[in-house]
Protein backbone atom coordinates (compact mmCIF):
# COMPACT_ATOMS: atom_id res chain seq x y z
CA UNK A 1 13.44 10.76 -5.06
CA UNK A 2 16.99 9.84 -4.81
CA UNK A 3 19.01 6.42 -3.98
CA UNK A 4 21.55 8.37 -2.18
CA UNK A 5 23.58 5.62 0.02
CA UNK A 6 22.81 6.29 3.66
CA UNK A 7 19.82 8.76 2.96
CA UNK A 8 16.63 6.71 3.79
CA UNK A 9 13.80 7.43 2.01
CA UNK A 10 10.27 7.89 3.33
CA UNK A 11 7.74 4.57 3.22
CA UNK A 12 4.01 5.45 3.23
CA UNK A 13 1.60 2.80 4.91
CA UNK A 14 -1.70 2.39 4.49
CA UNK A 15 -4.18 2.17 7.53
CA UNK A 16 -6.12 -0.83 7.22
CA UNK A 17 -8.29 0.43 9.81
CA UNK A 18 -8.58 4.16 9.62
CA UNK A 19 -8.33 4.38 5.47
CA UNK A 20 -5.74 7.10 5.84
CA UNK A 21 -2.25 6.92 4.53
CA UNK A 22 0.45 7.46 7.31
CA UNK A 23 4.23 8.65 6.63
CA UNK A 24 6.12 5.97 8.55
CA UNK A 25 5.10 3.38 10.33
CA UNK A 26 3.34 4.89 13.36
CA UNK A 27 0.18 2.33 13.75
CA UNK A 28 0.54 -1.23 14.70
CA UNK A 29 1.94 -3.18 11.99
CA UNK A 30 -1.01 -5.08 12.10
CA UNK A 31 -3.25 -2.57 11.54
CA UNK A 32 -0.73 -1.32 8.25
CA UNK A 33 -0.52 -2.69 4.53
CA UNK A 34 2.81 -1.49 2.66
CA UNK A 35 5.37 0.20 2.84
CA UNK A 36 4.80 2.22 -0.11
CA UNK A 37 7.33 4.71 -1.90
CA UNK A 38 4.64 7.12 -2.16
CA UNK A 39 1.47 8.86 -0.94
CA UNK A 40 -0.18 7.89 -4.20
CA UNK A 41 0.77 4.60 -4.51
CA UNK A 42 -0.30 3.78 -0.32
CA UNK A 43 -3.39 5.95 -1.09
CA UNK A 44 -4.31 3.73 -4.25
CA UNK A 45 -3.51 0.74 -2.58
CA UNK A 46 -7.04 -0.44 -1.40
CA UNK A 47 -8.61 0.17 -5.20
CA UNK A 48 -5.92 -1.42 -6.89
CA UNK A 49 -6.32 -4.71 -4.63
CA UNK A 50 -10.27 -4.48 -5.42
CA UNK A 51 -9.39 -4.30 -9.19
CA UNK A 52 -6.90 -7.05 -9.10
CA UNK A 53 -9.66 -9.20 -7.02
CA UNK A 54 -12.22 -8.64 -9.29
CA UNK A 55 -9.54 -8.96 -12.69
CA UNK A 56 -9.10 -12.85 -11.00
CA UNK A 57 -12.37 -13.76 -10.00
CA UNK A 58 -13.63 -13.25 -13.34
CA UNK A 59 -10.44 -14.48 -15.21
CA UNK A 60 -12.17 -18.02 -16.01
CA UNK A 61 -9.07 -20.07 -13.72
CA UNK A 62 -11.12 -19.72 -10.27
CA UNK A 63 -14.16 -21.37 -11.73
C-alpha cells in the first residue's frame, strides 16, 4: 500500500461479535476491535491477544 497524501487507505476491523473481519467500519464501534491495515493482521487479531495473554500470565510478574 501507498502513503499517497489525500488517498485514504482501507482499515480492517475485527467483529468482536460475529468473528469476521469487516472492510471499514460498518458495525457498531462497540461491537469492533482495530482498525487494522490489513485483512491478516484484523483476522489474526483475536489469536495474537490469546498469545500475548497467556505470554503474561505465565511471565512470573502477575504472580
Amino acid at each position: 500500500m501507498s502513503n499517497i497524501p489525500g488517498v485514504s487507505q482501507p482499515e480492517f476491523w475485527y467483529n468482536l461479535e460475529t468473528g469476521q473481519v469487516e472492510e471499514g467500519q460498518q458495525s457498531a464501534v462497540t461491537k469492533l476491535w482495530g482498525p487494522f491495515a490489513t485483512r491478516e493482521e484484523a483476522a489474526n487479531a483475536m489469536a495474537k491477544a490469546q498469545d500475548r495473554n497467556e505470554s503474561w500470565d505465565n511471565d512470573g510478574w502477575n504472580n
